[in-house]
Protein backbone atom coordinates (compact mmCIF):
# COMPACT_ATOMS: atom_id res chain seq x y z
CA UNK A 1 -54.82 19.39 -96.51
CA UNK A 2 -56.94 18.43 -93.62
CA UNK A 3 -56.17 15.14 -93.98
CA UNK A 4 -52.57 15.74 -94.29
CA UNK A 5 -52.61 17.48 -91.07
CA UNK A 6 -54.13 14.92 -89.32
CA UNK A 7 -51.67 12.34 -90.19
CA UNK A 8 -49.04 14.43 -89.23
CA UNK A 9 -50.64 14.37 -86.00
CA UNK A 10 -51.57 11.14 -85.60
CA UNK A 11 -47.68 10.42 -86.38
CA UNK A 12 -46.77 12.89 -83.94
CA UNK A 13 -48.64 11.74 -81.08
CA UNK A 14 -47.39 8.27 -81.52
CA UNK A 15 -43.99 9.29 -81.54
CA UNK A 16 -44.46 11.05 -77.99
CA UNK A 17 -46.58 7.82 -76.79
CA UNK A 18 -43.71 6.08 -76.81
CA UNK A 19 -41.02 8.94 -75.77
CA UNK A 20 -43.25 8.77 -72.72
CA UNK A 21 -43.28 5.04 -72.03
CA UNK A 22 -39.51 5.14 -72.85
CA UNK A 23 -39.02 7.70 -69.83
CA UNK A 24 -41.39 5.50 -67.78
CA UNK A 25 -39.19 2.79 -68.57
CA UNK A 26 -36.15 4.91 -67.56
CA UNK A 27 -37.84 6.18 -64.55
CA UNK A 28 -38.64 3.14 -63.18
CA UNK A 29 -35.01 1.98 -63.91
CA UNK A 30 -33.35 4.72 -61.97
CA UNK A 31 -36.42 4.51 -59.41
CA UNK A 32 -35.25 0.63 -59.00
CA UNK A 33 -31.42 1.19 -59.15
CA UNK A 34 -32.01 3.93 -56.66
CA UNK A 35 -33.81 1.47 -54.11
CA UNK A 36 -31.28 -1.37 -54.38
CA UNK A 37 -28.13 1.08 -53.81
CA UNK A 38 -30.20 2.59 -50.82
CA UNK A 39 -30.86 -1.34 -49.62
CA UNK A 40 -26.97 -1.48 -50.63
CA UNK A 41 -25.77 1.24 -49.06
CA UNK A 42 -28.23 0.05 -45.59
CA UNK A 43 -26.71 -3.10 -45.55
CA UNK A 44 -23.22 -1.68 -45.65
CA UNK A 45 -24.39 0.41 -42.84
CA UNK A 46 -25.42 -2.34 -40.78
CA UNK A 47 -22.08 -4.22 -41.61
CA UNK A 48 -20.09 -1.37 -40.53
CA UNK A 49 -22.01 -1.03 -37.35
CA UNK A 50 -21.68 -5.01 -36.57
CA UNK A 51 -18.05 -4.57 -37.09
CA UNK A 52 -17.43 -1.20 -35.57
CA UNK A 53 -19.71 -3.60 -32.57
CA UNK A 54 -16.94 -6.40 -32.89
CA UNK A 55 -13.96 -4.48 -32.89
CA UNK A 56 -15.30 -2.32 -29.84
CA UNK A 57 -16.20 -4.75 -27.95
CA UNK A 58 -12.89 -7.28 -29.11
CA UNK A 59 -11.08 -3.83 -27.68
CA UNK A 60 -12.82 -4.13 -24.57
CA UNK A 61 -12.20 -7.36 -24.21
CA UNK A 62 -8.66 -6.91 -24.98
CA UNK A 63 -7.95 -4.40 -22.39
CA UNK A 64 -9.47 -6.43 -20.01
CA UNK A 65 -7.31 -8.87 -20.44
CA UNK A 66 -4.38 -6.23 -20.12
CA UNK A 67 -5.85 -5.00 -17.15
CA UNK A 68 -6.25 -8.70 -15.67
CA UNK A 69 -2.77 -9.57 -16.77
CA UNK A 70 -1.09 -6.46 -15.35
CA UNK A 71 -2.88 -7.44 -11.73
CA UNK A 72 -1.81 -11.19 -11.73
CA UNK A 73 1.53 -9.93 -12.78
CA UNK A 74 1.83 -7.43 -9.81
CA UNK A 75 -0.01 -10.35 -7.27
CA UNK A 76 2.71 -12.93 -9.00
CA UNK A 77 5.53 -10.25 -8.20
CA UNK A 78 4.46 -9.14 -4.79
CA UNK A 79 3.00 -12.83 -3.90
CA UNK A 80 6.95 -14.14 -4.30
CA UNK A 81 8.14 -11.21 -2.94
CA UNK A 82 5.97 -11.65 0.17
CA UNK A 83 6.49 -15.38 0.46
CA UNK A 84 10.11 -14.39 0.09
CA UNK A 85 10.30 -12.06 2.79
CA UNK A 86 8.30 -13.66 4.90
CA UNK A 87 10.27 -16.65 4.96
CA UNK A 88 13.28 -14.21 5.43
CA UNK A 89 11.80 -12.65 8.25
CA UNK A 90 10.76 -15.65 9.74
CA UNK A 91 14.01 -16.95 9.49
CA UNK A 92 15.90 -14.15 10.69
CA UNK A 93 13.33 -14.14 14.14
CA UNK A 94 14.31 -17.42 14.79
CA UNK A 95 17.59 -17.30 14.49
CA UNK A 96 17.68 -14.10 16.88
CA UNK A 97 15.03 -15.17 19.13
CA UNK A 98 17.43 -18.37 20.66
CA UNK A 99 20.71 -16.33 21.56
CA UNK A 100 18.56 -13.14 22.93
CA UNK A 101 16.42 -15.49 24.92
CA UNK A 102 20.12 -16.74 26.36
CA UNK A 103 20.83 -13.34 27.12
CA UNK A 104 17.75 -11.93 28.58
CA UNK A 105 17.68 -15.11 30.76
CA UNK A 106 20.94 -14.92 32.15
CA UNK A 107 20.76 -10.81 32.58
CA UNK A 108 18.83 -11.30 36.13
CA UNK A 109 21.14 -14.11 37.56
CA UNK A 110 24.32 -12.04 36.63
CA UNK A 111 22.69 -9.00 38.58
CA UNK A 112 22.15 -10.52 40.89
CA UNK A 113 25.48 -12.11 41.34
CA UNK A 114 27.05 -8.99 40.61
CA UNK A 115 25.27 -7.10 43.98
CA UNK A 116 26.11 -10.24 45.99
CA UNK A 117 29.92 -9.70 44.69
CA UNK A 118 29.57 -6.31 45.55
CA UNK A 119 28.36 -6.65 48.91
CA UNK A 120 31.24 -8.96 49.49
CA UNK A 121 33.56 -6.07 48.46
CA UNK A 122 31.56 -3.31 50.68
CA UNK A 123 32.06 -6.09 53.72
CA UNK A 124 36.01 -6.56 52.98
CA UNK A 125 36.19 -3.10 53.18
CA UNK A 126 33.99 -2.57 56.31
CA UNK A 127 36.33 -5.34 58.17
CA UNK A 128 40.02 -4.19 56.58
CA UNK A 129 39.83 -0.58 56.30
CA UNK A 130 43.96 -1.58 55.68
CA UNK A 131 44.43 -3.65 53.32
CA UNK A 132 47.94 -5.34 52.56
CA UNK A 133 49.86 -3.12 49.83
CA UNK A 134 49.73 -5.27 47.07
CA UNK A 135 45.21 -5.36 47.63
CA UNK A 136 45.94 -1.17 48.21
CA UNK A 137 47.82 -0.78 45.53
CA UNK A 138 45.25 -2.64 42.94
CA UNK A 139 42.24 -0.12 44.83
CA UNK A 140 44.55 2.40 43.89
CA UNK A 141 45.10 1.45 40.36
CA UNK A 142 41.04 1.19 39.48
CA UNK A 143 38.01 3.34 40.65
CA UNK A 144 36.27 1.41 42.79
CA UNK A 145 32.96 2.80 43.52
CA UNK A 146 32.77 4.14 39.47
CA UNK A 147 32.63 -0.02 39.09
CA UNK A 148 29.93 -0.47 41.18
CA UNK A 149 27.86 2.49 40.45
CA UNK A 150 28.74 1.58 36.27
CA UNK A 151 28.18 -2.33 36.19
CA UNK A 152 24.41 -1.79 37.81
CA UNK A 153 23.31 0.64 34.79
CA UNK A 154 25.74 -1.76 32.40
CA UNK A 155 23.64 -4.68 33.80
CA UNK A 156 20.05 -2.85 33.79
CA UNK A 157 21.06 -1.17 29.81
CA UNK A 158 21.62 -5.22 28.69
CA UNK A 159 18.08 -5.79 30.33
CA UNK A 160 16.49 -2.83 28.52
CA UNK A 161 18.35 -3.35 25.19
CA UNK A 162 17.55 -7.49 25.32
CA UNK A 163 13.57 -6.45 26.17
CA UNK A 164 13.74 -4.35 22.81
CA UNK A 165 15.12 -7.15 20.68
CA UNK A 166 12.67 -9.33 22.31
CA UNK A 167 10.30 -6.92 21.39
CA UNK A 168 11.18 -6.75 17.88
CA UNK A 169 11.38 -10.00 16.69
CA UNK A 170 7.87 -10.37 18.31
CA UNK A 171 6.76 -7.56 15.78
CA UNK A 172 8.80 -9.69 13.01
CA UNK A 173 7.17 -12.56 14.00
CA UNK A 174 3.87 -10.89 13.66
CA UNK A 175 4.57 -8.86 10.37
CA UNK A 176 5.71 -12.24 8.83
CA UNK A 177 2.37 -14.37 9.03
CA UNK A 178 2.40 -14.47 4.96
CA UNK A 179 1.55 -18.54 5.03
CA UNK A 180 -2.11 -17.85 6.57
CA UNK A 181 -4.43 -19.74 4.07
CA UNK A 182 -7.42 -19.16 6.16
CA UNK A 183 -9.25 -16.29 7.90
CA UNK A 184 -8.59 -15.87 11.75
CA UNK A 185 -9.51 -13.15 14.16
CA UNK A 186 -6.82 -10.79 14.87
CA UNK A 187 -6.10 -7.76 16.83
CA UNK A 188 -5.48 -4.64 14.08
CA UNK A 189 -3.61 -2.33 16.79
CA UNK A 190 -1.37 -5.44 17.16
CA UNK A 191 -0.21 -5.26 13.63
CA UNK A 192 -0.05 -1.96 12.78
CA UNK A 193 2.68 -1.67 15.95
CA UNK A 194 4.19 -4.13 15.10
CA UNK A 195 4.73 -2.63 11.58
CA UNK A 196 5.77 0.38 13.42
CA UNK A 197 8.12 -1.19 15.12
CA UNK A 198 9.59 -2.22 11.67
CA UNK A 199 9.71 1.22 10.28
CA UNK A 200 11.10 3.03 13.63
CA UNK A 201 14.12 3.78 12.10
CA UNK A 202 12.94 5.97 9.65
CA UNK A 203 10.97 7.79 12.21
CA UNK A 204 13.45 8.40 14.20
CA UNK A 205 15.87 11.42 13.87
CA UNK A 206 17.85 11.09 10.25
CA UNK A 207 20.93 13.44 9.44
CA UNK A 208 18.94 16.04 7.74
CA UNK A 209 15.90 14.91 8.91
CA UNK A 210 13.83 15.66 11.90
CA UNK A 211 11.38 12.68 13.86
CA UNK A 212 8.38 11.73 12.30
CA UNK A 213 5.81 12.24 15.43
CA UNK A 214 3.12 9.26 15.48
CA UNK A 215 -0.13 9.88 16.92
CA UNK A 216 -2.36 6.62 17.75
CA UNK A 217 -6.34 7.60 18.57
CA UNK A 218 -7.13 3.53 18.62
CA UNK A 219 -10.74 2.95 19.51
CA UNK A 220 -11.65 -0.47 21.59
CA UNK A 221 -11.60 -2.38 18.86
CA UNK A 222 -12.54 -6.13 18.79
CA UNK A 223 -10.75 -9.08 17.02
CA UNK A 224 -11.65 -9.33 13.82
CA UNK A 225 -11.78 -11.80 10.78
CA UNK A 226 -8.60 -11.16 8.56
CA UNK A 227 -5.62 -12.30 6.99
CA UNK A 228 -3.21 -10.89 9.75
CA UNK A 229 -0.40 -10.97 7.13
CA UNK A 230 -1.82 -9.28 4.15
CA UNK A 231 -3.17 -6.41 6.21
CA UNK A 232 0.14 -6.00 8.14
CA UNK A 233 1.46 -5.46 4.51
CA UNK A 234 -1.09 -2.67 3.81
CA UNK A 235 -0.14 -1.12 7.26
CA UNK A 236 3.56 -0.85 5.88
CA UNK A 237 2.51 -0.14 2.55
CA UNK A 238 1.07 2.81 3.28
CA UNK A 239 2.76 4.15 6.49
CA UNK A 240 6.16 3.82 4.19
CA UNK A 241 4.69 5.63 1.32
CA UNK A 242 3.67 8.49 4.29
CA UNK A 243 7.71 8.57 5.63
CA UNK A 244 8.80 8.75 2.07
CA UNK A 245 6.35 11.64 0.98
CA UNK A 246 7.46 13.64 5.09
CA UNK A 247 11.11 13.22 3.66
CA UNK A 248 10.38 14.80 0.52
CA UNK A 249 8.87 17.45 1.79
CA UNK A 250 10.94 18.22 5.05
CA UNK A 251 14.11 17.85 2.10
CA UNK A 252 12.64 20.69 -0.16
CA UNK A 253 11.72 22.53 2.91
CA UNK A 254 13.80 25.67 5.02
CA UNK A 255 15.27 24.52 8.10
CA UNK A 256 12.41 27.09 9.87
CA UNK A 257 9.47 25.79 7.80
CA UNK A 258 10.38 21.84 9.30
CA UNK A 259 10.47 23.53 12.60
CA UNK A 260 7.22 25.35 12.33
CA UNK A 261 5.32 21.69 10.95
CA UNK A 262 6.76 18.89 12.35
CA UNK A 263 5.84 16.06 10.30
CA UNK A 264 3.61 13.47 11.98
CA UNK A 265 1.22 10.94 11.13
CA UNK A 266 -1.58 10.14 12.47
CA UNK A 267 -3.54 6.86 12.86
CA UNK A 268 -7.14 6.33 13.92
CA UNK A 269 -9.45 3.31 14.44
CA UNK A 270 -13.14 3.34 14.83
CA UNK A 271 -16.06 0.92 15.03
CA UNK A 272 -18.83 2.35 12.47
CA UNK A 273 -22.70 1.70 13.32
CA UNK A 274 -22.99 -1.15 10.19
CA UNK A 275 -20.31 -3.39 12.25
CA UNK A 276 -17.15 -1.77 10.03
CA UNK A 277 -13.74 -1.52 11.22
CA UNK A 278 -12.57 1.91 10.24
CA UNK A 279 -8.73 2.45 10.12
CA UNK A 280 -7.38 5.92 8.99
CA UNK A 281 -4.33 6.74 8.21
CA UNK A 282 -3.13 10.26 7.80
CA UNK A 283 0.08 12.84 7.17
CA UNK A 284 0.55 16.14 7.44
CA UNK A 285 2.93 16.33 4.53
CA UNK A 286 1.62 17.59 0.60
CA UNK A 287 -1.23 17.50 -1.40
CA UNK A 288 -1.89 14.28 -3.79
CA UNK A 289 -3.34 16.26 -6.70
CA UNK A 290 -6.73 14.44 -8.32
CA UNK A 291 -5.03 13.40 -11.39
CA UNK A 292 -2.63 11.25 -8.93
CA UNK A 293 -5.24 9.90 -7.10
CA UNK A 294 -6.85 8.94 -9.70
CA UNK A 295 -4.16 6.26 -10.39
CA UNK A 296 -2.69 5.31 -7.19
CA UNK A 297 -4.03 2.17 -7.02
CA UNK A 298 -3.64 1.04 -10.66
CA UNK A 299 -1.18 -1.55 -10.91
CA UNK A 300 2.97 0.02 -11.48
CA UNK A 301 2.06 3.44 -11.36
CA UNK A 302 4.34 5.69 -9.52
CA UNK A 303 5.41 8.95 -8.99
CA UNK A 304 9.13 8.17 -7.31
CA UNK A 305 12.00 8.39 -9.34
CA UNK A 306 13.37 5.41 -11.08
CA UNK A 307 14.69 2.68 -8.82
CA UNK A 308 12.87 3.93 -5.51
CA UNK A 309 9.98 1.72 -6.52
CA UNK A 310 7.96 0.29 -9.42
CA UNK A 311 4.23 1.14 -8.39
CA UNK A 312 2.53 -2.02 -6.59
CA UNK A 313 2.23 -1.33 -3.06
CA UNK A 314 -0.85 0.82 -3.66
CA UNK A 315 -1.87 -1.44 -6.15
CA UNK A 316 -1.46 -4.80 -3.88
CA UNK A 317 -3.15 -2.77 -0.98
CA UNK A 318 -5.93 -2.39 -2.97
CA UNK A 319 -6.77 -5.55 -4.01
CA UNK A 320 -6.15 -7.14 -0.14
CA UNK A 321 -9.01 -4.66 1.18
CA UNK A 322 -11.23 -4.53 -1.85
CA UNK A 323 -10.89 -8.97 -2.66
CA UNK A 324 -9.63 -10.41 -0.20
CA UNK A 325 -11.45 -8.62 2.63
CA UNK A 326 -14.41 -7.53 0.72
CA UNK A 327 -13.65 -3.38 2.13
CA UNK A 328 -12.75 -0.19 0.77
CA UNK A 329 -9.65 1.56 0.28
CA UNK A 330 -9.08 5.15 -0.62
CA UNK A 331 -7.16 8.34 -0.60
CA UNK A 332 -8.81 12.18 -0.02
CA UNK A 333 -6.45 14.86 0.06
CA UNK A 334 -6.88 18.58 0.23
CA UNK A 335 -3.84 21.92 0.32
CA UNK A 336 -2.56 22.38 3.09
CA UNK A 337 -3.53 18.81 4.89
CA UNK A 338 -1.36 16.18 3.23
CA UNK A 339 -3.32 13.08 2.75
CA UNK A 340 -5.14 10.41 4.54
CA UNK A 341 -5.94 6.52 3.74
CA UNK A 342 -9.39 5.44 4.81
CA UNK A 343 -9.88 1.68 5.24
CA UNK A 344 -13.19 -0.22 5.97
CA UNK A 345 -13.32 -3.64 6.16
CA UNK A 346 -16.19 -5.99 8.22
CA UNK A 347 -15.47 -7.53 10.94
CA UNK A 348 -17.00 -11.03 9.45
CA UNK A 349 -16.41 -11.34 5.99
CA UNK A 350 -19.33 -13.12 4.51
């Protein structure tokens, strides 16, 4: 019996010898297949970040290229629309500048031909107080001293009126100096009048629309180093975004609110301490909310109605201070105080 029972186990104990190294065997099986799908599943890992990598960065590089495309679009747009109008302007300058030039040379000689004619007339009638009927009856027919006292202002209102056109196709002139490869000095009070100039008929009186008041605070300014041309384009860039936003406001307005706030802007110019031209340009119409400001200078954004504009002035502005003339450009606005363009540029550009 004894020896029965210790065959049985003997038997036993072999049979859980190897039940053991078969679950050794199986644990070091699942231990291996564990490791290799935790190296598998680490290497996936690593894939997905190196793609997730590629794609985010082939996004980023995509959008830049949107970005970049949008802004030579809008420079190719505004570039031919500029070189366009320029060459307009330029054009139409000339062709006034000749026949006014006739006319505003010949206005003196005519006066004073006219008060020599005159003070023939005043003698004849000093020496024949009677004239012979058919002379009386020709006084009689016309008012005499009306004519004289009329052709004098008639004379001095052709002076006045050729002196304005003279004055405004200097501004053209001016505005128009889009073919300026180079740099130059340049007086900045010089171009942003004559921009005003351009735009004076929209600040004057409009049915339905009162003056637009501008007040100039210039500072003694020296020339500086610009492109006259491009800046005289910010100048009317922004100053015509300011007239549109006082029309929209003076239109939604009561007749007795207009009255109470006249719309004005105001411009300012200032020498800062690091040798910085400071222009500001200012309106008293409404707020630019922060989500609009955000985007005013991105390339076709607007907030006008279809057809009133497509969103590059801003845009174009921006790029002439921040490239071109290595400045700033931007917009703070507040309730209650409209908005105001700052613009810094150096007075060399380095």
């Amino acid at each position: 019996r004894v020896e029965e029972r210790t065959a049985e186990l003997k038997s036993q104990t072999q049979h859980l010898e190897f039940a053991n190294r078969l679950l050794a065997s199986e644990i070091v099986e699942r231990q291996l297949a564990e490791a290799a799908l935790q190296k598998a599943k680490e290497e996936l890992e690593i894939r997905v970040e190196e793609r997730t990598a590629e794609l985010k960065c082939q996004t980023q590089q995509l959008e830049q290229a949107l970005s970049e495309l949008k802004q030579a679009q809008s420079n190719l747009i505004q570039s031919e629309k500029m070189s366009s109008l320029g060459q307009l302007v330029a054009g139409v300058a000339h062709e006034i500048n000749n026949p006014i030039n006739f006319i505003y040379g010949n206005v003196t000689p005519a006066r004073e031909y006219a008060e020599s004619l005159l003070e023939v007339v005043n003698v004849y009638q000093e020496q024949y107080p009677n004239p012979l009927p058919v002379v009386k009856e020709k006084l009689n027919s016309v008012d005499l001293d009306f004519i004289k006292s009329d052709l004098r202002q008639i004379l001095i209102s052709i002076k006045k009126g050729a002196e304005r056109i003279l004055g405004i196709v200097k501004s053209l002139r001016i505005f128009s100096r889009h073919d300026e490869a180079e740099m130059k000095l340049a007086d900045i009070h010089e171009g942003i009048d004559s921009t005003l100039m351009i735009l004076q008929s929209r600040l004057n009186a409009n049915p339905g629309f009162a003056s637009i008041q501008v007040i100039k605070e210039y500072g003694n300014l020296p020339q500086i180093e610009c492109y006259p041309g491009q800046l005289n384009q910010v100048f009317m860039n922004i100053l015509a975004n300011a007239i549109d936003a006082l029309e929209e406001d003076s239109n939604s307005a009561s007749i007795a609110t207009n009255e109470a706030n006249p719309r004005a802007i105001k411009i300012s110019t200032q020498i800062l301490e690091s040798q910085v031209v400071e222009i500001r340009i200012s309106n008293n119409g409404s707020e630019i909310t922060e989500s609009v400001r955000n985007q005013l200078f991105n390339p076709f954004f607007t907030t006008k109605p279809v057809g009133k504009g497509i969103g590059l002035g801003l845009s174009i502005s921006y790029q002439i201070i921040t490239a071109r003339h290595k400045g700033e450009l931007q917009c703070i606005s507040a309730p209650g105080k409209g908005a105001e363009f700052i613009i810094k540029i150096p007075m060399r550009v380095k």
